[in-house]
C-alpha atoms as a PDB file:
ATOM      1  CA  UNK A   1      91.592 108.852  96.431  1.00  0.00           C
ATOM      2  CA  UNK A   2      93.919 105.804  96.220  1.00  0.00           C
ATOM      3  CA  UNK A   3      97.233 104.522  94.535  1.00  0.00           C
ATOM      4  CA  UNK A   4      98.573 101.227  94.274  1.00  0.00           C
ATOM      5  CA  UNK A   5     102.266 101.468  94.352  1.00  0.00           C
ATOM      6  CA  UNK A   6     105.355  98.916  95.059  1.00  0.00           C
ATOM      7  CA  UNK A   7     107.544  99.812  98.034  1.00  0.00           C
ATOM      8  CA  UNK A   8     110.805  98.941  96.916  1.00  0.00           C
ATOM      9  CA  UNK A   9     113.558  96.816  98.515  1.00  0.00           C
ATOM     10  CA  UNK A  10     114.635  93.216  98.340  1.00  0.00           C
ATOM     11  CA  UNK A  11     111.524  92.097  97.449  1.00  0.00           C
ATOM     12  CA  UNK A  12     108.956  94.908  96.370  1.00  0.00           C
ATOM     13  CA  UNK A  13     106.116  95.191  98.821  1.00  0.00           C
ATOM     14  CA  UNK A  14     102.343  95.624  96.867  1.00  0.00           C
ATOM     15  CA  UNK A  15     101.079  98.784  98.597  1.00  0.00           C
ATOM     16  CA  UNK A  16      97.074 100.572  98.663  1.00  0.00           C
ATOM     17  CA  UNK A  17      98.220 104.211  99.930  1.00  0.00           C
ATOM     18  CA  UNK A  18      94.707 105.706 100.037  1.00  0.00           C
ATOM     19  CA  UNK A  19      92.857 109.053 101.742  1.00  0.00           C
ATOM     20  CA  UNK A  20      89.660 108.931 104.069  1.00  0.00           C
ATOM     21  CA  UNK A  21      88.170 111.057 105.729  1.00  0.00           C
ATOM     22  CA  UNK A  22      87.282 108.388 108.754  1.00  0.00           C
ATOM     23  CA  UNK A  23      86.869 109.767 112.240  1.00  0.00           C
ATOM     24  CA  UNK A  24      89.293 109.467 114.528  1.00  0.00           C
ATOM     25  CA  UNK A  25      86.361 107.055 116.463  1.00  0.00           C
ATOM     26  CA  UNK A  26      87.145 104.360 113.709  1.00  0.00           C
ATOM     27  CA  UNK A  27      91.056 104.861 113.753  1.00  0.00           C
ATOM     28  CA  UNK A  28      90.380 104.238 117.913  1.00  0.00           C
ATOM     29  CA  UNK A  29      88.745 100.430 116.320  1.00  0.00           C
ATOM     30  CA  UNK A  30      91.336  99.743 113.821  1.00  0.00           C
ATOM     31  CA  UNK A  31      93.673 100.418 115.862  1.00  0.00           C
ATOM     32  CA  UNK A  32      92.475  98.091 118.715  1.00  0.00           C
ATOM     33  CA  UNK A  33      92.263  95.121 115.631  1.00  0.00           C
ATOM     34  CA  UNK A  34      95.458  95.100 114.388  1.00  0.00           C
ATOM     35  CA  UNK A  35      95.938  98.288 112.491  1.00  0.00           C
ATOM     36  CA  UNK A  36      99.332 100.130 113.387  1.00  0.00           C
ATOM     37  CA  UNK A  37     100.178 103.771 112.990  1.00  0.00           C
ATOM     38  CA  UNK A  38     102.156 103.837 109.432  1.00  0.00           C
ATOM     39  CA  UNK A  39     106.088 102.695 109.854  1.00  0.00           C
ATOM     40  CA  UNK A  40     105.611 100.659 113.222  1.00  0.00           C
ATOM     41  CA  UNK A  41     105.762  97.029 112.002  1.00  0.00           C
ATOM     42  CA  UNK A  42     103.001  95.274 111.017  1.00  0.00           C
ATOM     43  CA  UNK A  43     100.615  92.680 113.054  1.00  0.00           C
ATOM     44  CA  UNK A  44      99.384  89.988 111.679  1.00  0.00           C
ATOM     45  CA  UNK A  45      95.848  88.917 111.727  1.00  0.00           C
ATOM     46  CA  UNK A  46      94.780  92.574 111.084  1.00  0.00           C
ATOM     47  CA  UNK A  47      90.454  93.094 110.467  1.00  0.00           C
ATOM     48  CA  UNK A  48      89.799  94.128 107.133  1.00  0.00           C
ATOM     49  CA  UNK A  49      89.830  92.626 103.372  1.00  0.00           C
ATOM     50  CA  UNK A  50      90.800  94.516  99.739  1.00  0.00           C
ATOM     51  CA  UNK A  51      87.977  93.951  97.513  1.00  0.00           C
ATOM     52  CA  UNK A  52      89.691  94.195  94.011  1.00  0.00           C
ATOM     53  CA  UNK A  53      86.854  94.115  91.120  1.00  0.00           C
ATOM     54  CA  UNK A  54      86.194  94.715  87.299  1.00  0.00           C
ATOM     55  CA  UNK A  55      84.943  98.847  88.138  1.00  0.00           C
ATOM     56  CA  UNK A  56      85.791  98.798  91.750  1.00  0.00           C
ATOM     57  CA  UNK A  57      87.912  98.552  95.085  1.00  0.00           C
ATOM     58  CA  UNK A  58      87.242  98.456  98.661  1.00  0.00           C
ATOM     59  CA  UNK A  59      88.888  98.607 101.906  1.00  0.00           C
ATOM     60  CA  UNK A  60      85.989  96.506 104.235  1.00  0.00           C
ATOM     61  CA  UNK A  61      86.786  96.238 108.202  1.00  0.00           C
ATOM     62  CA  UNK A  62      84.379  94.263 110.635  1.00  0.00           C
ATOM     63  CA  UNK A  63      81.370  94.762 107.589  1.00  0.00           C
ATOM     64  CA  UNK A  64      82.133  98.730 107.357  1.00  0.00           C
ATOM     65  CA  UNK A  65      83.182  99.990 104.328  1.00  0.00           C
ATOM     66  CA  UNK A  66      86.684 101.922 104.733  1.00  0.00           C
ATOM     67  CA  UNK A  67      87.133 103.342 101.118  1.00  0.00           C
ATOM     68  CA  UNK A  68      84.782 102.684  98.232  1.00  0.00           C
ATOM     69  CA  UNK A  69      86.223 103.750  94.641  1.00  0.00           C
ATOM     70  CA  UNK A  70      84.002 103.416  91.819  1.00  0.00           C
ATOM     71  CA  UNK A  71      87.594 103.251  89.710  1.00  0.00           C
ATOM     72  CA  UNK A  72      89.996 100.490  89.472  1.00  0.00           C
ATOM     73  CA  UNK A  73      93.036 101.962  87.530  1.00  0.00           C
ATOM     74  CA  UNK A  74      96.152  99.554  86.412  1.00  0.00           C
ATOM     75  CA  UNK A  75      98.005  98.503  89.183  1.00  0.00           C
ATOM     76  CA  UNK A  76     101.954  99.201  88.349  1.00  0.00           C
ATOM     77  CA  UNK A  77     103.534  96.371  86.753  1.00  0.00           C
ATOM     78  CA  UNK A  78     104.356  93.439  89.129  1.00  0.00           C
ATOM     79  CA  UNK A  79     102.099  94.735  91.628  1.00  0.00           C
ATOM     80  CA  UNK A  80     100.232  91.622  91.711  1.00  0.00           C
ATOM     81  CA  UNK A  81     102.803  89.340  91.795  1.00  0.00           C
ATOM     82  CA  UNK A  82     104.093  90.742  94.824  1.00  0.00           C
ATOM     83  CA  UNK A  83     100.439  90.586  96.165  1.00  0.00           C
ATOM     84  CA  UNK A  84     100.844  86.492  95.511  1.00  0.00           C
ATOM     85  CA  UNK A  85     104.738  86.506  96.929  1.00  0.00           C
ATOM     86  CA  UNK A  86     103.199  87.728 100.068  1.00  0.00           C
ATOM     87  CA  UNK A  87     100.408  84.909 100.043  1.00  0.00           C
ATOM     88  CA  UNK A  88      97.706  87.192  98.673  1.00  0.00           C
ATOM     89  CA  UNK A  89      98.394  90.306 100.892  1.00  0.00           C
ATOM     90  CA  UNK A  90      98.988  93.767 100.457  1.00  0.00           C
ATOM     91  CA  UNK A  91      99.644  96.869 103.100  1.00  0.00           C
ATOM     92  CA  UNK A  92      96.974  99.169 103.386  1.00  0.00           C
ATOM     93  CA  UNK A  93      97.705 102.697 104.671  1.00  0.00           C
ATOM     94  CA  UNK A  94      95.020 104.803 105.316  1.00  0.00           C
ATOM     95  CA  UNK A  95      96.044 108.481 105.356  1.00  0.00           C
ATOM     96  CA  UNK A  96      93.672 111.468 107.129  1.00  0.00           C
ATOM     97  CA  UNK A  97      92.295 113.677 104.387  1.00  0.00           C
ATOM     98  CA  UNK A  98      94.519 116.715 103.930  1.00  0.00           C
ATOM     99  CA  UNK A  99      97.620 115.249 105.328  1.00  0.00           C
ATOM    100  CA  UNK A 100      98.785 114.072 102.392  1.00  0.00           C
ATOM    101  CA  UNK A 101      98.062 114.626  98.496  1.00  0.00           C
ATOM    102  CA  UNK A 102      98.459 110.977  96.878  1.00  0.00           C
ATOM    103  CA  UNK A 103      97.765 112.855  93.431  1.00  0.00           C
ATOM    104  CA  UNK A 104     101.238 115.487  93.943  1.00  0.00           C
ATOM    105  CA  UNK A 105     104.439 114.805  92.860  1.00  0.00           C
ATOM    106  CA  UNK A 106     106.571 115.119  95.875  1.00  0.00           C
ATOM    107  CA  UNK A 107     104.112 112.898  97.995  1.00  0.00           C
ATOM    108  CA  UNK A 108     106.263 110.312  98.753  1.00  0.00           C
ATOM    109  CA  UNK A 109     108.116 112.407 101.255  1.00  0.00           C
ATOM    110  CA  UNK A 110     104.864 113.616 102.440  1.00  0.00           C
ATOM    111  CA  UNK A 111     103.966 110.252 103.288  1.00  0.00           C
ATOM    112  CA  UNK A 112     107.541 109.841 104.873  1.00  0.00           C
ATOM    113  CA  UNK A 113     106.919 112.975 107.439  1.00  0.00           C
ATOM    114  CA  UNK A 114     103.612 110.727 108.669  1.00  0.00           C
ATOM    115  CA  UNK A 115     105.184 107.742 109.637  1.00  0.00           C
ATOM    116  CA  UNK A 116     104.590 107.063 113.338  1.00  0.00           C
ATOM    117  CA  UNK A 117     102.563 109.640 113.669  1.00  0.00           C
ATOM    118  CA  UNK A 118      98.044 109.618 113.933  1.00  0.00           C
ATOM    119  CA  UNK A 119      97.943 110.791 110.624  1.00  0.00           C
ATOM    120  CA  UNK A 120      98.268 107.086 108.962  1.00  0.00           C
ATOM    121  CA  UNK A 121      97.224 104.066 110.062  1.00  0.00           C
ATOM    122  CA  UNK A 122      98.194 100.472 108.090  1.00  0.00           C
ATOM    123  CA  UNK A 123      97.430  96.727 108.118  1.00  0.00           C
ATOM    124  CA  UNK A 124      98.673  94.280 106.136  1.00  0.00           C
ATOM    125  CA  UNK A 125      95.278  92.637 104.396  1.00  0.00           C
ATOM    126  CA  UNK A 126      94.434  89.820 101.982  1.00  0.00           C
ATOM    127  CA  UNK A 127      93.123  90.785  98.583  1.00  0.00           C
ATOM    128  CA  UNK A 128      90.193  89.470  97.107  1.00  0.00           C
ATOM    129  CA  UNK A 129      89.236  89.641  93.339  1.00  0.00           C
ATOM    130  CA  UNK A 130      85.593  89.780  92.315  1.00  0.00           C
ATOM    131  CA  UNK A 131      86.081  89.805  88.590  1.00  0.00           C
ATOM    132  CA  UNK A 132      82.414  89.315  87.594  1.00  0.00           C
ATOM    133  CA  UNK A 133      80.156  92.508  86.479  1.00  0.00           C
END
């Protein structure tokens, strides 16, 4: 499960908040190419892409599929101008299954009572559009 969101501020941040059940074997690898645990600041040159197309998204890292969603809803408006303000990048935060429920109402301060911890890890990524069926 995934949501695109805007983090506000000065100048709205695009965000992909989105659940996985990855092992903690591939948090070890993300971790060790640029991913950070969610709230530290972000590195650049982070592995890993946003495939954004007609039916579907993806999270890839190093060729392995992160999160596959056979669903593309409407990102919020502005979202993707704030994708090109930030030269085509968005942050990623991948949240362990069960910590958080992206679907609930009061998940925002879920996602709040993860930051620094192992239960989120994030990147900032480039997004890429494949718009053909």
């Amino acid at each position: 499960m995934y949501v695109k969101t805007l983090i506000p501020g000065g100048r709205a941040i695009p965000a992909l908040m989105a659940t996985t059940s990855a092992d903690e074997m591939l948090r070890l690898q993300l971790s060790r190419q640029g991913w950070v645990s969610f709230g530290r600041p972000l590195q650049p040159g982070a592995v890993g892409e946003v495939r954004v197309g007609v039916d579907r998204l993806q999270v890839v890292a190093n060729g392995r599929v992160v999160l596959d969603e056979d669903t593309n809803p409407v990102s919020p408006s502005g979202w993707w101008a704030a994708v090109d303000d930030l030269g085509g990048h968005c942050v990623v935060v991948m949240v362990r299954e069960g910590a958080a429920d992206l679907s609930e109402p009061g998940a925002g301060e879920r996602l709040a009572a993860l930051l620094n911890t192992h239960q989120a890890i994030s990147a900032a990524l480039p997004v890429t559009t494949e718009l053909v069926d």
